[in-house]
Protein backbone atom coordinates (compact mmCIF):
# COMPACT_ATOMS: atom_id res chain seq x y z
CA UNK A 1 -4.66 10.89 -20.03
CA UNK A 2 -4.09 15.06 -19.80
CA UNK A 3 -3.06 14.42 -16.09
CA UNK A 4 0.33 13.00 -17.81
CA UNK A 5 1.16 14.84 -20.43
CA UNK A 6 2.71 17.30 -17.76
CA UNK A 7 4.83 14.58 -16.44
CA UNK A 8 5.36 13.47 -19.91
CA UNK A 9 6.96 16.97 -21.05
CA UNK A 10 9.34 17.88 -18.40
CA UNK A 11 10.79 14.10 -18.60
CA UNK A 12 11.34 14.48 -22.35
CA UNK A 13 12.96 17.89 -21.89
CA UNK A 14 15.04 16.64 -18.96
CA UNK A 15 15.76 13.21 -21.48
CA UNK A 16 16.21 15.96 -24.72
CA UNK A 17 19.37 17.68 -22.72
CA UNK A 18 20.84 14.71 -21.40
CA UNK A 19 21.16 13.43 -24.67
CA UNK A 20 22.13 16.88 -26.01
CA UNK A 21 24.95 17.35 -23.59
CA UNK A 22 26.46 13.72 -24.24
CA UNK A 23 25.96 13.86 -27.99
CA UNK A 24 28.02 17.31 -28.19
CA UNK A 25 30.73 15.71 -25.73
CA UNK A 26 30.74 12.60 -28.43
CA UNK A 27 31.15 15.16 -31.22
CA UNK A 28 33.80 16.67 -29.73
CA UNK A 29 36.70 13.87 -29.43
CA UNK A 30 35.29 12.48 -32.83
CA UNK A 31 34.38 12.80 -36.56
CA UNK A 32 33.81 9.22 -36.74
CA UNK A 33 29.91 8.93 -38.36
CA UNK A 34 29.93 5.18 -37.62
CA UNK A 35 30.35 6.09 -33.51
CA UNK A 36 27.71 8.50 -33.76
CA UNK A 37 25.49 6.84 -35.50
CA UNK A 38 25.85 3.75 -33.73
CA UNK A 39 25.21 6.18 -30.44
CA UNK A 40 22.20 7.38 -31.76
CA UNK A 41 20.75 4.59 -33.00
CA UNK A 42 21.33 3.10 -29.72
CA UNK A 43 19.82 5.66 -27.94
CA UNK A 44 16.76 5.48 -29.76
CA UNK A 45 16.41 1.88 -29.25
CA UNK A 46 16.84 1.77 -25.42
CA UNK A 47 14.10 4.39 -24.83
CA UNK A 48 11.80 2.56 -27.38
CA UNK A 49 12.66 -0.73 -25.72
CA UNK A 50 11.41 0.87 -22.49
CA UNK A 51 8.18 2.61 -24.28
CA UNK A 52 7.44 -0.51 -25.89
CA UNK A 53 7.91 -2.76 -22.35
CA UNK A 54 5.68 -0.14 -20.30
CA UNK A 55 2.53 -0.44 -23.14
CA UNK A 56 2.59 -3.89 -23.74
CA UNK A 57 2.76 -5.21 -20.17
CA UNK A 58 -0.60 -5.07 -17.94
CA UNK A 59 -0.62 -4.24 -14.77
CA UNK A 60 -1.57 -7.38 -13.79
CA UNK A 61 1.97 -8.88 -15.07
CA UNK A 62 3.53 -6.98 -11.78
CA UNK A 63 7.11 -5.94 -12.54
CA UNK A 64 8.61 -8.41 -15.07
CA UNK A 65 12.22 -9.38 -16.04
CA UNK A 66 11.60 -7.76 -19.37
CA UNK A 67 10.45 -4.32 -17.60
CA UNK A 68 13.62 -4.66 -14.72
CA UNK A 69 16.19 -5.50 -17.44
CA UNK A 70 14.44 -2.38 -19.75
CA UNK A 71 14.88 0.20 -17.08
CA UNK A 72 18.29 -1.24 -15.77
CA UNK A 73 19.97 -1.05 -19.35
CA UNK A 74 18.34 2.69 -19.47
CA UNK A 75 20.07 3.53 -15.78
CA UNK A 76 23.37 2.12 -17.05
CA UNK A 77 23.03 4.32 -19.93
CA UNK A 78 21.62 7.55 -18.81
CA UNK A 79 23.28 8.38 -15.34
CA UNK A 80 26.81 8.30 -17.61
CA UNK A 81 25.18 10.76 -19.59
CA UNK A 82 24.00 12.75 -16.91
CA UNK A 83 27.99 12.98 -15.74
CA UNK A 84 28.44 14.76 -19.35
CA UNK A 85 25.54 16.59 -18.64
CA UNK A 86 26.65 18.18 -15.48
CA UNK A 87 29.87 18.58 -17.21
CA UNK A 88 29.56 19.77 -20.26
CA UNK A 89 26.81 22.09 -18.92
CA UNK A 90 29.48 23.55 -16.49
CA UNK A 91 31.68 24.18 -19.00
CA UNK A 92 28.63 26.29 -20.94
CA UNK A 93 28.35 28.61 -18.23
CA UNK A 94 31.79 29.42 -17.93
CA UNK A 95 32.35 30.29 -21.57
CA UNK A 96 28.97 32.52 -20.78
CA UNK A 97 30.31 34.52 -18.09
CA UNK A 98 34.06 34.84 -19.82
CA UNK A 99 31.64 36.07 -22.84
CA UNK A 100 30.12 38.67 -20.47
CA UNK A 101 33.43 39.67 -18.95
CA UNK A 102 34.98 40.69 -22.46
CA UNK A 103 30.94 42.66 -23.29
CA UNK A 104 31.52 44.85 -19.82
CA UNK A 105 35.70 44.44 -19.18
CA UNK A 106 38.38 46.77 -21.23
CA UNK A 107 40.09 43.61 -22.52
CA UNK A 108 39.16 40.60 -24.74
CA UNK A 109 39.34 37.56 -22.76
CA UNK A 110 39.92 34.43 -24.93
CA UNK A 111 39.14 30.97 -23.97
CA UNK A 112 42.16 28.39 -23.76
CA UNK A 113 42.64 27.20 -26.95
CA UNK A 114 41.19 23.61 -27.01
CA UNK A 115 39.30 23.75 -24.24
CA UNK A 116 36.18 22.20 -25.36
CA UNK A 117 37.72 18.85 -26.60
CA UNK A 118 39.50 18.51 -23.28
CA UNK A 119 36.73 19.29 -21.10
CA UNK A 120 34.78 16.27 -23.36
CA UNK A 121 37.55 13.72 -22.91
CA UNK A 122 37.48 13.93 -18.81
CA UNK A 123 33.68 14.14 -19.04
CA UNK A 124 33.42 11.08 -21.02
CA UNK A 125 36.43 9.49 -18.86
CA UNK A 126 34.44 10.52 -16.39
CA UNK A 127 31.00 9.00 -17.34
CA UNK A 128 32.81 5.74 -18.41
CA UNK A 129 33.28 5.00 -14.45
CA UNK A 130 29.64 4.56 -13.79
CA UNK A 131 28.69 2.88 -17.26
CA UNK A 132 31.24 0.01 -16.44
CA UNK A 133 30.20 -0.18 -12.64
CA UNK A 134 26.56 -0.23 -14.11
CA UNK A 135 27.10 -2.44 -16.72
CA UNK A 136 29.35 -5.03 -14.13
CA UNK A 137 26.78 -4.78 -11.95
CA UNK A 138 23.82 -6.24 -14.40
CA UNK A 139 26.47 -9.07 -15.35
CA UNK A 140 28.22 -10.14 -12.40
CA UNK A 141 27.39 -8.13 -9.41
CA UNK A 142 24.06 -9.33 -8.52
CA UNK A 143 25.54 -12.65 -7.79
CA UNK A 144 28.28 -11.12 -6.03
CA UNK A 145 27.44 -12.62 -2.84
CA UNK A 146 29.19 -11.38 0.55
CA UNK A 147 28.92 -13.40 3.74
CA UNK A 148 29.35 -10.63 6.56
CA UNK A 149 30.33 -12.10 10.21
CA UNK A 150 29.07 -10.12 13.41
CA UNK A 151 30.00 -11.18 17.07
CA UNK A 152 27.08 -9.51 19.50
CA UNK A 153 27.85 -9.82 23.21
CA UNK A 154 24.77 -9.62 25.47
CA UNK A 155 25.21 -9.85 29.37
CA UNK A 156 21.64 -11.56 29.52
CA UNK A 157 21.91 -14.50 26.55
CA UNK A 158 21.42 -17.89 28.44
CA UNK A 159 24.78 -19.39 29.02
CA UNK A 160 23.56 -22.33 26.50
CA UNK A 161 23.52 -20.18 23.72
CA UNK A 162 27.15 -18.74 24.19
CA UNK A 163 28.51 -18.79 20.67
CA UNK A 164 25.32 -19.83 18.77
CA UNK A 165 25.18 -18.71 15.06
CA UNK A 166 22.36 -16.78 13.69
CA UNK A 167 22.78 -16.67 9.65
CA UNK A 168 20.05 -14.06 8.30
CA UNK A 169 18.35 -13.67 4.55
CA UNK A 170 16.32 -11.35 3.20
CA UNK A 171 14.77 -10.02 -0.04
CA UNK A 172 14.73 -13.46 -2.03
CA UNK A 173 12.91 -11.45 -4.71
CA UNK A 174 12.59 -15.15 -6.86
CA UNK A 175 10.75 -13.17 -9.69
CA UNK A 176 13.77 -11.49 -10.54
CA UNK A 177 16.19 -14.67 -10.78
CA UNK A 178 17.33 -15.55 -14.00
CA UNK A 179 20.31 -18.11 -13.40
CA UNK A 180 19.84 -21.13 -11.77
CA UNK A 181 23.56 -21.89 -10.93
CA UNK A 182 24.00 -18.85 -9.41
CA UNK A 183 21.59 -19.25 -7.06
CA UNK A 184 22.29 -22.66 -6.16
CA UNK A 185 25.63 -21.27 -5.43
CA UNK A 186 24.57 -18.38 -2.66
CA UNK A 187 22.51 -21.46 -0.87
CA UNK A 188 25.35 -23.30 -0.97
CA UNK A 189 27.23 -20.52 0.45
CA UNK A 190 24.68 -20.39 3.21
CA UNK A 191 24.90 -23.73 4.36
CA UNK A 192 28.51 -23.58 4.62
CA UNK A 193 28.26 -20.94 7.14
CA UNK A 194 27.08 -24.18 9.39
CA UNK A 195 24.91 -21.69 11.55
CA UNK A 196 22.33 -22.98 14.30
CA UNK A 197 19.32 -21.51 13.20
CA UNK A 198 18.85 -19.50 9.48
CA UNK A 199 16.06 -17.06 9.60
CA UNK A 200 14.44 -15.30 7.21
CA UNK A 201 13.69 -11.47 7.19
CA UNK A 202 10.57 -10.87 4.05
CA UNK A 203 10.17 -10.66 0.60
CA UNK A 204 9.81 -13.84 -1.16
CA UNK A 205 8.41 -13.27 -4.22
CA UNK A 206 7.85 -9.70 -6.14
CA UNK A 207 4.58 -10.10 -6.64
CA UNK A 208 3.50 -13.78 -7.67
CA UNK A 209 3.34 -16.98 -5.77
CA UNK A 210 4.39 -18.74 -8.88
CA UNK A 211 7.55 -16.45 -9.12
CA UNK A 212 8.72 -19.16 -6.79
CA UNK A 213 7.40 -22.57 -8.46
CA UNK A 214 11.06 -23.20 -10.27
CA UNK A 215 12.84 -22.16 -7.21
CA UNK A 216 11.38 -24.18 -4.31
CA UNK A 217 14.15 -27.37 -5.17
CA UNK A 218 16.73 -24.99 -4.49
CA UNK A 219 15.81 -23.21 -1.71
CA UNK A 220 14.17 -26.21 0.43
CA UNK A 221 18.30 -27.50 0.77
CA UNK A 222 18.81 -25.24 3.82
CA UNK A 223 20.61 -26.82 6.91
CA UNK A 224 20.03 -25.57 10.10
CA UNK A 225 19.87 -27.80 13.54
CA UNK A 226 17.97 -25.52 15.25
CA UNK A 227 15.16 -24.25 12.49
CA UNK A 228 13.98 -22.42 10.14
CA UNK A 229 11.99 -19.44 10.54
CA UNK A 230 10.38 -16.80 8.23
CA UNK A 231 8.29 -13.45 8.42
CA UNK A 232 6.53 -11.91 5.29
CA UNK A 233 7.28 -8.87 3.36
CA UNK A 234 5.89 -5.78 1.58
CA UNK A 235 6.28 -7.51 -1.58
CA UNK A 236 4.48 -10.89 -0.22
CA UNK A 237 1.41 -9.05 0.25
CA UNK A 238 0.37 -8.99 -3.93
CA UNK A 239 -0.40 -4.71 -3.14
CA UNK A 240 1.65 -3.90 -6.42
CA UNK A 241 -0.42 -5.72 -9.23
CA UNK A 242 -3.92 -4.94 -10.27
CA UNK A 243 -6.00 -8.53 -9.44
CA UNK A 244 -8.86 -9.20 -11.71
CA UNK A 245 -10.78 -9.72 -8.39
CA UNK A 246 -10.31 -9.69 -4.38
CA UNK A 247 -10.21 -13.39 -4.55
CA UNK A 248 -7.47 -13.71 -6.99
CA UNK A 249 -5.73 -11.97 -4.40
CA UNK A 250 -6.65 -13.68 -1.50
CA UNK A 251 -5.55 -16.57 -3.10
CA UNK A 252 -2.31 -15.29 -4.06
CA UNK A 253 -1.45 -14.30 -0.42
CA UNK A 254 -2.03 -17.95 0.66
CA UNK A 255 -0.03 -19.43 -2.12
CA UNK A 256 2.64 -17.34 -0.84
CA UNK A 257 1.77 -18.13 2.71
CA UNK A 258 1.98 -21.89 1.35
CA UNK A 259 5.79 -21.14 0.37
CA UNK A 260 7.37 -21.80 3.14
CA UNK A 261 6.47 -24.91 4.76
CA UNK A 262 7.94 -26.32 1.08
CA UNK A 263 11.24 -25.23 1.44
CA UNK A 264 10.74 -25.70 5.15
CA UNK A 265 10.44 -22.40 7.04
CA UNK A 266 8.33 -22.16 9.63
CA UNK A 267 6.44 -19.05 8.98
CA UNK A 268 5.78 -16.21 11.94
CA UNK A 269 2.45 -14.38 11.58
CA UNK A 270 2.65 -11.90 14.09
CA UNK A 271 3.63 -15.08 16.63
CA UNK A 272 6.83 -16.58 18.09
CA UNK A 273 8.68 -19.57 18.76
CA UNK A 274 10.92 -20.43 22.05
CA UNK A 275 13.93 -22.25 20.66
CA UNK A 276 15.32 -24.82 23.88
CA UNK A 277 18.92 -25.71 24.46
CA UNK A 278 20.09 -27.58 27.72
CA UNK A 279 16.84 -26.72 29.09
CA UNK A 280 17.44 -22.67 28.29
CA UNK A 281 15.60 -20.84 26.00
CA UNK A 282 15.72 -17.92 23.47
CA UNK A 283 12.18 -16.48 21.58
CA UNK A 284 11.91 -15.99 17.94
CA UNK A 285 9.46 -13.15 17.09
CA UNK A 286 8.11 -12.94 14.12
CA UNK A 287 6.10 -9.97 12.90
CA UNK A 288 3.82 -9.53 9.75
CA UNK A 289 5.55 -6.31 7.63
CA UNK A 290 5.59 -3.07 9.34
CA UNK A 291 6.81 -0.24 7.34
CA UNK A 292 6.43 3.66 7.60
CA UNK A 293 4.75 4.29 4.47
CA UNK A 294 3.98 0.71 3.64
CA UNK A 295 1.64 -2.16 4.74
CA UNK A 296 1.09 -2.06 8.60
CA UNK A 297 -0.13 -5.74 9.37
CA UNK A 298 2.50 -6.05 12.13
CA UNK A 299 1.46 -6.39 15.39
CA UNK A 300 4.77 -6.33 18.13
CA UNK A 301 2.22 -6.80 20.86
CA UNK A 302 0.57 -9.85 19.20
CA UNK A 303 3.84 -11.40 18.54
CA UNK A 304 5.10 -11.43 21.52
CA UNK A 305 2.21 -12.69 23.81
CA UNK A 306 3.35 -15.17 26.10
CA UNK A 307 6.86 -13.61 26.56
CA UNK A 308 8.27 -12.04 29.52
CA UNK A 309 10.58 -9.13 29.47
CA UNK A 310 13.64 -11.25 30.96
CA UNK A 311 13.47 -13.45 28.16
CA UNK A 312 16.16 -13.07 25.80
CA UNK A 313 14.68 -12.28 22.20
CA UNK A 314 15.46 -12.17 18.43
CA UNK A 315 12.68 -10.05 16.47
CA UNK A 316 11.77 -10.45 12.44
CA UNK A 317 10.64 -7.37 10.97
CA UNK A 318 11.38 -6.91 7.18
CA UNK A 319 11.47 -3.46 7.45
CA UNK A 320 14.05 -1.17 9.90
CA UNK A 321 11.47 2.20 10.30
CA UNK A 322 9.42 -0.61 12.41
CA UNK A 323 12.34 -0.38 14.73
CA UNK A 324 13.20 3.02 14.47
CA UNK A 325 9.40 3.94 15.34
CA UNK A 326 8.45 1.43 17.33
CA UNK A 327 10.94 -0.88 18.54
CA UNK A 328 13.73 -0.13 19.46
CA UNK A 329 12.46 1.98 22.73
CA UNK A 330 9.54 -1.12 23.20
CA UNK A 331 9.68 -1.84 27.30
CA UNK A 332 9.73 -5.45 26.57
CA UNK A 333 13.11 -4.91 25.46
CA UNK A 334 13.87 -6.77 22.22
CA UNK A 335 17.78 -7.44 21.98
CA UNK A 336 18.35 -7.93 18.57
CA UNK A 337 16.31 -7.15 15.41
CA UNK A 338 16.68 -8.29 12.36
CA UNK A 339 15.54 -6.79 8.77
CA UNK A 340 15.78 -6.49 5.05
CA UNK A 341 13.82 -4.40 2.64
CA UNK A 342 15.96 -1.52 1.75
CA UNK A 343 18.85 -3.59 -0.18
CA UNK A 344 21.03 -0.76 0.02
CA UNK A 345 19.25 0.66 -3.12
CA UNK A 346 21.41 -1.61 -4.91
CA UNK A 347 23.63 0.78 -5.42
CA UNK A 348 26.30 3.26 -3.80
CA UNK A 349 29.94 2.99 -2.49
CA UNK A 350 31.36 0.99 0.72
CA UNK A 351 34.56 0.90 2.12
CA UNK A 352 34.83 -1.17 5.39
CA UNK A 353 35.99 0.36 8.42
CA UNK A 354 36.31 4.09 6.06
CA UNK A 355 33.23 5.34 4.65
CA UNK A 356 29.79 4.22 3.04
CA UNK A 357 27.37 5.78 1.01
CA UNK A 358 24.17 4.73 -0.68
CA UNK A 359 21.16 6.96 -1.84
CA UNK A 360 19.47 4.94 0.52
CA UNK A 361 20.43 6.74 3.49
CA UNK A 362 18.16 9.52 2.91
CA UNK A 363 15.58 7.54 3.30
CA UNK A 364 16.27 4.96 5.91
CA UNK A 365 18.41 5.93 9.24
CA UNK A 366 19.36 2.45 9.20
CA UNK A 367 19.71 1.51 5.73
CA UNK A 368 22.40 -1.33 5.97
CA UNK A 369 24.56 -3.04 8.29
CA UNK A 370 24.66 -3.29 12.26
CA UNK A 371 23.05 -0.59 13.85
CA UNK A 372 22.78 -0.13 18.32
CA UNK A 373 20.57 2.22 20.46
CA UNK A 374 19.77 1.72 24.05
CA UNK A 375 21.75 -1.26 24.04
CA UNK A 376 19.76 -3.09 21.65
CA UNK A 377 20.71 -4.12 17.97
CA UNK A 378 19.09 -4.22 14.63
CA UNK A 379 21.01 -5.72 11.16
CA UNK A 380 19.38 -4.18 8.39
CA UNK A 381 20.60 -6.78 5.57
CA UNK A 382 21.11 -5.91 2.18
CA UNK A 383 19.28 -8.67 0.60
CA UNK A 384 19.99 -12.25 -1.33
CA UNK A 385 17.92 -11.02 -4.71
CA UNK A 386 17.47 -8.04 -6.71
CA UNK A 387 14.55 -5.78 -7.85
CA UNK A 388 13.60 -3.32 -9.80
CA UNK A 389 17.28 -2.80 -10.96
CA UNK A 390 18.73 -6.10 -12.36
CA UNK A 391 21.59 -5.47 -10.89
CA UNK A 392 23.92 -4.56 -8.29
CA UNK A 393 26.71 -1.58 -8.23
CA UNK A 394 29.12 -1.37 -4.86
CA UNK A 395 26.03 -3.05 -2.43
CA UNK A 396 26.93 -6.56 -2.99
CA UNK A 397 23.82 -9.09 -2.52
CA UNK A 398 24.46 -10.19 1.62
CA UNK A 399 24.49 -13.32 3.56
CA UNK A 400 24.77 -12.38 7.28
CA UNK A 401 26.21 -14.42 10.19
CA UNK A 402 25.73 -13.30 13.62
CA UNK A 403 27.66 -15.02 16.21
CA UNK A 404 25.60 -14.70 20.41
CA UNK A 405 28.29 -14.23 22.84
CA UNK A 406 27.63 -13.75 26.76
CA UNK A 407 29.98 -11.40 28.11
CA UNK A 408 29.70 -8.22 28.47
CA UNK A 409 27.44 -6.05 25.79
CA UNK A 410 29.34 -4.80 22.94
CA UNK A 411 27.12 -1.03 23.63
């Protein structure tokens, strides 16, 4: 217990002047006891709603909606705050210095007169940006789905498979879904990209096989001619709940496992499948989850045994470092890649063809989107669900279509 107390302390002091900083902006533009009140009191009760969440689940629960929707109504509500913060805070050190310049300097230097309440109405105009983006992204924007259309020319792609569409999901997350309509409406949305083949990139549950039980009618209405193929993901594994036993576990990894024949994937365990079309072929590689800093079970050499380097290939991996560290320079030569896992944090700003940025990026080279090295391709997508935040802010959830074209590479 000592080892958090530490931990405990410099989060309460970093919480203490957030909520310092904002309360003093408040004060500033009103005398109204009812707001402040009502700001205080609402304060108090998101922290104790996400005390009382974090005691009272076990860690055998995994994360739950109760603790995703606790710590997303906290992020809506502190990072405004920290805008004040950083504000407000600024404005404290320049009153400090102009204090110092009149204790040392021949003059008196006065501060403008009014100063302080303006400085608190932009701050709280300010901080009002990222509450409503927050708060829109909780209520609307995780079900703000975006179909986004690539066209990848390869000089090698069998001349059968000229113009055959690819439509890619990831990060299900089915633990996190709370509205039944809504997600009947992205699968919907997927089958009326009419693609050849859907595929599947990791992360079907959170935790839980039986995150999935209420979702399976839903999801098993996928169309695709050509097949249905899956890999596994970090979060498939069960590694983020404490099991009452190793079997428990075991047995969760099959259920999982089981998942996917019912809504009729064919799942890839480190194997592949040659998909035939007037008597050409393409191979669907499917690795186990692969991360740098995360589960390892993927084996590239495993998956691809009975392959030869001329063959033209499409590679699962749910997560990009796999191609980043060991793909993407792999003599086998894998032309396109296809992952998940980062979701683009969830959060951050994109404006097509301008500029993009997610917190994400400082973590992952190739965070979101279509990325090309050497000639060969990887789409990082940005995920169908939601975790951890229940929520999405500017990184909309993604349904990708990727259309094969022979012709000359677009490198």
């Amino acid at each position: 217990m000592a080892r958090f107390i530490i931990p405990l302390l410099i989060f309460s002091t970093i919480f203490f002047l957030i909520e310092f900083y904002a309360f003093q902006a408040l004060k500033t533009v009103t005398k109204s006891k009812i707001i402040k009140w009502v700001w205080i009191i609402l304060a108090i009760a998101i922290y104790l709603n996400l005390f009382y969440t974090l005691f009272t689940t076990p860690r055998s629960a995994g994360q739950t909606k109760a603790f995703q929707f606790a710590a997303g109504f906290l992020i809506t509500f502190l990072i405004p705050k920290l805008v004040l913060l950083i504000i407000m805070f600024g404005e404290d050190v320049v009153r400090v210095i102009q204090k110092l310049i009149t204790w040392v300097g021949p003059g008196e230097t006065k501060p403008l007169a009014g100063r302080r309440a303006f400085i608190s109405k932009i701050a709280l105009g300010l901080a009002a940006i990222p509450f409503t983006s927050f708060l829109y992204g909780i209520i609307k924007g995780r079900y703000n789905y975006k179909v986004l259309k690539y066209e990848i020319a390869f000089n090698d792609l069998p001349d059968a498979f000229d113009g055959f569409k690819i439509t890619q999901i990831s990060d299900i997350h089915s633990g996190s879904f709370t509205n039944k309509e809504k997600i009947q409406y992205g699968v919907d949305l997927i089958n009326e990209q009419k693609s050849d083949i859907i595929l599947f990139t990791g992360d079907i549950v959170n935790n839980k096989a039986d995150e999935m039980d209420d979702w399976i009618d839903v999801f098993k209405n996928f169309e695709a001619p050509y097949g249905k193929f899956s890999i596994l993901g970090n979060h498939d594994y069960g590694d983020y709940v404490d099991w009452n036993s190793k079997e428990d576990k075991k047995k969760n990894f099959q259920d999982v496992k089981d998942i996917h024949p019912k809504i009729g994937f064919d799942l890839l365990l480190n194997e592949n499948r040659f998909i035939e079309k007037d008597g050409q072929k393409i191979a669907i590689v499917g690795v186990e989850n692969w991360g740098k800093g995360f589960n390892q079970a993927g084996n590239l050499e495993e998956a691809s045994k009975g392959i030869n380097k001329e063959d033209f290939k499409i590679l699962m991996s749910h997560d990009p470092s796999h191609w980043e560290y060991k793909v993407k320079q792999d003599e086998l030569h894998y032309h396109l890649t296809l992952s998940g896992h980062t979701h683009g944090l969830q959060m951050g700003i994109e404006i097509p063809g301008f500029f993009r940025w997610s917190p994400s990026q400082y973590v992952y080279k190739q965070w979101a989107g279509l990325y090309e090295e050497f000639g060969r391709y990887i789409n990082v997508n940005r995920g169908f669900g939601y975790h951890a935040f229940p929520g999405r802010v500017g990184i909309w959830p993604e349904i990708t279509v990727i259309e094969l074209k022979k012709g000359t590479s677009n490198a």
